[in-house]
N, C-alpha and C. Protein backbone atom coordinates (compact mmCIF):
# COMPACT_ATOMS: atom_id res chain seq x y z
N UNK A 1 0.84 -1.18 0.00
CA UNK A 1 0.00 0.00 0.00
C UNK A 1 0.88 1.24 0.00
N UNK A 2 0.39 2.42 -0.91
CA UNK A 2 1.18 3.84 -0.76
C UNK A 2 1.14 4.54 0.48
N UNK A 3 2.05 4.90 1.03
CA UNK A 3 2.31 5.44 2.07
C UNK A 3 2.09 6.75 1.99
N UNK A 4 0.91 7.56 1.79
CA UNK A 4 0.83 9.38 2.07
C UNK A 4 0.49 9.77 3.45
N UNK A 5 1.53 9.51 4.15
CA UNK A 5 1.44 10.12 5.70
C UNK A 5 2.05 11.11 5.56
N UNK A 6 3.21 11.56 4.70
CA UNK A 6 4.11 12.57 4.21
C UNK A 6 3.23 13.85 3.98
N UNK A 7 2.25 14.24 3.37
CA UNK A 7 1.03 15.28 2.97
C UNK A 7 0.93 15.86 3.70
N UNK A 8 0.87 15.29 5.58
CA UNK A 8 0.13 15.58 6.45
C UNK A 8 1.22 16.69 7.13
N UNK A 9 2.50 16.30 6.84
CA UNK A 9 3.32 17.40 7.75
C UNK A 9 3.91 18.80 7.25
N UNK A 10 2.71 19.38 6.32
CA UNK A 10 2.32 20.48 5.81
C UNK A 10 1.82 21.05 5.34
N UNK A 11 1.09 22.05 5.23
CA UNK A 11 -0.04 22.48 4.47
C UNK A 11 0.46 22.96 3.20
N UNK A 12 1.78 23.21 2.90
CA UNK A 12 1.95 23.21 1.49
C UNK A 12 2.14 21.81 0.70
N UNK A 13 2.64 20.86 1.67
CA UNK A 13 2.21 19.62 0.53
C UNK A 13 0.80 19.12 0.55
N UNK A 14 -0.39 19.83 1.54
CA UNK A 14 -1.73 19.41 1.22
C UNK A 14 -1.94 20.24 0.17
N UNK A 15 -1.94 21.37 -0.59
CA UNK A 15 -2.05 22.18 -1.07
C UNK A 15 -1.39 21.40 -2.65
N UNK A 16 -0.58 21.02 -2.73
CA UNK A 16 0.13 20.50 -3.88
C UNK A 16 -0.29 19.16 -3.99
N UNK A 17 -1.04 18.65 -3.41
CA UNK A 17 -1.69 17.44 -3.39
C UNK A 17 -2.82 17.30 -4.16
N UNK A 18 -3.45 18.90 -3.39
CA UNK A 18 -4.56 19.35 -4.08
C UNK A 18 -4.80 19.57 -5.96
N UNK A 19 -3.83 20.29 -5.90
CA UNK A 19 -3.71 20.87 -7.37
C UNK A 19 -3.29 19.95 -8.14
N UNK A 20 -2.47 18.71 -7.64
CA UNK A 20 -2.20 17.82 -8.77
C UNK A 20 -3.50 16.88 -8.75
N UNK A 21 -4.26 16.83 -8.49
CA UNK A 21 -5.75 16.04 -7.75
C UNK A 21 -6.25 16.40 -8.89
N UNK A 22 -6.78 17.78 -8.94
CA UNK A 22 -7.01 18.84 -9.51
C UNK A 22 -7.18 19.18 -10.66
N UNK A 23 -5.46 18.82 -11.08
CA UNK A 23 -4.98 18.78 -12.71
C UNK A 23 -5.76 17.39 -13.19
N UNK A 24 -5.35 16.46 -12.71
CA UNK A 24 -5.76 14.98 -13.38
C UNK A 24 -6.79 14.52 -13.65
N UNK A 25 -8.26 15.30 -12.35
CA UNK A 25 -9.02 15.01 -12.90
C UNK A 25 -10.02 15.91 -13.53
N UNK A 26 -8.99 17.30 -13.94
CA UNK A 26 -9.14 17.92 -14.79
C UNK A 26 -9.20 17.64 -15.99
N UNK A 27 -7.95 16.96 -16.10
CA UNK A 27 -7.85 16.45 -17.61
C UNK A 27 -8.83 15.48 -18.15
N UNK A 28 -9.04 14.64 -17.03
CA UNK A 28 -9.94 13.36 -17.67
C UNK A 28 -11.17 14.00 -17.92
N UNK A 29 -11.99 14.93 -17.21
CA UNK A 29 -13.34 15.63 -17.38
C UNK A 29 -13.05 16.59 -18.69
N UNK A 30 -11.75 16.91 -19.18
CA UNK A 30 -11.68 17.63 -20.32
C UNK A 30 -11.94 16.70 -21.15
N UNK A 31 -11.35 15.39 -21.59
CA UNK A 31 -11.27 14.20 -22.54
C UNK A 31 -12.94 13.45 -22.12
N UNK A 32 -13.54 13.80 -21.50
CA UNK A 32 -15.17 13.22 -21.21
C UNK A 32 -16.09 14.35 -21.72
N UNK A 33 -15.02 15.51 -21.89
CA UNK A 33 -16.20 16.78 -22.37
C UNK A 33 -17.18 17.45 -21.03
N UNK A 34 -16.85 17.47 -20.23
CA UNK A 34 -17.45 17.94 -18.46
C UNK A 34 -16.85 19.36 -18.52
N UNK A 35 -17.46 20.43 -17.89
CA UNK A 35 -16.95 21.56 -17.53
C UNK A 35 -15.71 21.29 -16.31
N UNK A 36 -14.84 22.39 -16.14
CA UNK A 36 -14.00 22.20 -15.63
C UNK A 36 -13.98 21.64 -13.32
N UNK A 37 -15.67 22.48 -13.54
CA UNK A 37 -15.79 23.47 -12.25
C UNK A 37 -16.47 21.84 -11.89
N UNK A 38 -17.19 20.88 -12.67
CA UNK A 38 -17.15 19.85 -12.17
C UNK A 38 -16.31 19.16 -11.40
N UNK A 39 -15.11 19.09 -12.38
CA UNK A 39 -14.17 17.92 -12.35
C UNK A 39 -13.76 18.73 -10.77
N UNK A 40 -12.99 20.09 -10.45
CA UNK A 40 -13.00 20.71 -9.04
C UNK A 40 -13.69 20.40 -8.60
N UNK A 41 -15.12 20.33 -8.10
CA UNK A 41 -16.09 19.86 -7.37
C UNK A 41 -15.90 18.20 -6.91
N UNK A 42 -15.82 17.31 -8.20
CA UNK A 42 -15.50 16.06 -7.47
C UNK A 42 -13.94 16.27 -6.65
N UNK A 43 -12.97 16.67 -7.09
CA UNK A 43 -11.71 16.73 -6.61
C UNK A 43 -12.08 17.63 -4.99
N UNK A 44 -12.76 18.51 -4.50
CA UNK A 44 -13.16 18.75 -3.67
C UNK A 44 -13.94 18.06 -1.95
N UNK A 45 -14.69 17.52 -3.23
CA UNK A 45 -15.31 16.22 -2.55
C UNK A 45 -14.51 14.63 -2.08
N UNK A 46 -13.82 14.48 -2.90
CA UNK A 46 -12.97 13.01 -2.44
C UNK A 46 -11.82 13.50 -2.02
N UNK A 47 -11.62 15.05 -1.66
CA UNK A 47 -10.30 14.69 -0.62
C UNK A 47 -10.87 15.46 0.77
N UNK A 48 -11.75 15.25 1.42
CA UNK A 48 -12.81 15.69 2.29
C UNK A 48 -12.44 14.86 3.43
N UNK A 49 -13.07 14.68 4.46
CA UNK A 49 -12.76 13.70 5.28
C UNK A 49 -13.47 12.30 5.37
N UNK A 50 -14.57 12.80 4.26
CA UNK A 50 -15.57 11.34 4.12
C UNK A 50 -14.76 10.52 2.72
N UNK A 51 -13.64 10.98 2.55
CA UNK A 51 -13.39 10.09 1.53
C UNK A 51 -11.76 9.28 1.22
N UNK A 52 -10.92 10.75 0.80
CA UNK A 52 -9.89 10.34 1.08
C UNK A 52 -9.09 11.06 2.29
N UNK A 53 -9.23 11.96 3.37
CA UNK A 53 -8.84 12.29 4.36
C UNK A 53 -7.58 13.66 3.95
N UNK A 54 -7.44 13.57 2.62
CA UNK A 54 -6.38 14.27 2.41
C UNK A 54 -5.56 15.68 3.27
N UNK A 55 -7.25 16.18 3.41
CA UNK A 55 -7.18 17.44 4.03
C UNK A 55 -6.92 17.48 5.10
N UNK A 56 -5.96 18.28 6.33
CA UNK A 56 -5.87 18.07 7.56
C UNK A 56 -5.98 20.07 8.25
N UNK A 57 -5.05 20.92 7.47
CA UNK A 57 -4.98 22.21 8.06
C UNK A 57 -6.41 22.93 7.23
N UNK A 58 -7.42 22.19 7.93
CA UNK A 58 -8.97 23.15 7.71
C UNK A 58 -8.44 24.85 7.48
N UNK A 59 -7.98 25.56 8.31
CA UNK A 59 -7.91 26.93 8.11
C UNK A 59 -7.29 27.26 6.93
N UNK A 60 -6.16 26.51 6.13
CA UNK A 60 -5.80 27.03 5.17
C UNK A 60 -6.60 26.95 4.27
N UNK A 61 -6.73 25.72 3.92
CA UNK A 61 -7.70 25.17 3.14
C UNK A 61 -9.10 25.99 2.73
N UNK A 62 -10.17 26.81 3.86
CA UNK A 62 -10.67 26.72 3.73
C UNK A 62 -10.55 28.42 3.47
N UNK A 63 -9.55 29.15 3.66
CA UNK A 63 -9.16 30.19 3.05
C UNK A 63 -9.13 30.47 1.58
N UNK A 64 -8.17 29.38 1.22
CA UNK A 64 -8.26 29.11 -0.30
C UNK A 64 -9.63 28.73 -1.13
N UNK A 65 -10.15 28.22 -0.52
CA UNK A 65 -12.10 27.62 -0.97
C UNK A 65 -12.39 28.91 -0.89
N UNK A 66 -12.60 29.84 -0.09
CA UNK A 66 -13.74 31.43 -0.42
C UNK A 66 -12.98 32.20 -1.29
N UNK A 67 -11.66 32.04 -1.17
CA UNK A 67 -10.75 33.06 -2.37
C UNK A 67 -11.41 32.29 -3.47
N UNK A 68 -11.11 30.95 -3.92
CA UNK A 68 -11.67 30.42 -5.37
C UNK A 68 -13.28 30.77 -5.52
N UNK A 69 -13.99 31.04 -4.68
CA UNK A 69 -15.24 30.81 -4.91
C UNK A 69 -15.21 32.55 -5.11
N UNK A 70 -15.25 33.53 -4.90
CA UNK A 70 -14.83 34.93 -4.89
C UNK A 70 -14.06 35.26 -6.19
N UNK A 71 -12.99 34.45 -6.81
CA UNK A 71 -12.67 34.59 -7.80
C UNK A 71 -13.39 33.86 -9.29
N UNK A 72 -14.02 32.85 -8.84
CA UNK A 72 -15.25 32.19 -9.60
C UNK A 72 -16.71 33.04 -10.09
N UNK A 73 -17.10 33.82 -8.94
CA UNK A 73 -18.27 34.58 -9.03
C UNK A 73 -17.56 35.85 -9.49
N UNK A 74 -16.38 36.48 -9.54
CA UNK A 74 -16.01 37.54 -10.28
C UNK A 74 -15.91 37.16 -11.85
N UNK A 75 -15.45 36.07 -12.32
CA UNK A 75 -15.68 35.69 -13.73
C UNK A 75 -16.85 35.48 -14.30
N UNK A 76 -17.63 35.06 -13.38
CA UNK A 76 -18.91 34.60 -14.09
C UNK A 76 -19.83 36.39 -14.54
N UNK A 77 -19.57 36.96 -13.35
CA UNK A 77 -19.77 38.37 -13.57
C UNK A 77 -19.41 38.82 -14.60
N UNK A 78 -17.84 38.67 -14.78
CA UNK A 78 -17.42 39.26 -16.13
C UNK A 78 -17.94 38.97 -17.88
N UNK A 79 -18.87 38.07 -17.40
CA UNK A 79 -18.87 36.90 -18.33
C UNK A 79 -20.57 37.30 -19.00
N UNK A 80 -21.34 37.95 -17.75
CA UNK A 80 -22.37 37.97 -17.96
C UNK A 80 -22.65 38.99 -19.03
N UNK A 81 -24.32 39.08 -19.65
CA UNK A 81 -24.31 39.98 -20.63
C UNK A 81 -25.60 40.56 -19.89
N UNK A 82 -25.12 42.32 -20.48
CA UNK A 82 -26.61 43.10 -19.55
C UNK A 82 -26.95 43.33 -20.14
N UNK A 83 -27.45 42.55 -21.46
CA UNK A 83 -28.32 43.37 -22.42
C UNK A 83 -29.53 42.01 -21.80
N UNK A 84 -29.01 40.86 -21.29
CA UNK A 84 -29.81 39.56 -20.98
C UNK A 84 -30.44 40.36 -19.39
N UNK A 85 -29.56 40.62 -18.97
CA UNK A 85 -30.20 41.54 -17.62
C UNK A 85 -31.57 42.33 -17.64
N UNK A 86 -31.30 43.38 -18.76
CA UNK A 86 -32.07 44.33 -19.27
C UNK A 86 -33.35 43.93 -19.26
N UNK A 87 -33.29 42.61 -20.19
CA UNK A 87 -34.62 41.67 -20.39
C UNK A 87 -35.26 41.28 -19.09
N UNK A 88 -34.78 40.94 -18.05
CA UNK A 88 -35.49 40.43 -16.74
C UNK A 88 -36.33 40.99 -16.44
């Protein structure tokens, strides 16, 4: 069995754990045709504590989750059209 007890004795290798998580099953949801914010969402979800445990320094972690979600809802903003607004 792989030994990732190593992850745990920093929050920058949970963090790099994350993002390569991240990337991979980024890629595969790109090659399935899935939006991206999916494939994050499952990668979110299976390194949780109900799944794979990955996560241990909650505070960082969960710093980085409202920055992404803050920088998510600023794109989508950017993204929007107010002429579709207008119409409401």
């Amino acid at each position: 069995m792989l030994d990732l007890s190593f992850i745990h004795l920093s929050a920058f290798y949970e963090l790099t754990a994350l993002v390569v998580l991240a990337a991979a099953l980024g890629f595969i949801g790109v090659l399935l045709r899935q939006p991206m914010i999916v494939s994050f969402i499952a990668v979110g979800g299976g390194v949780g504590p109900s799944a794979l445990n990955i996560v241990q320094s909650h505070a960082h972690i969960e710093l980085l989750a409202e920055l992404g979600i803050a920088v998510l809802l600023f794109l989508v903003g950017l993204k929007l059209d107010l002429k579709f607004i207008r119409t409401l």
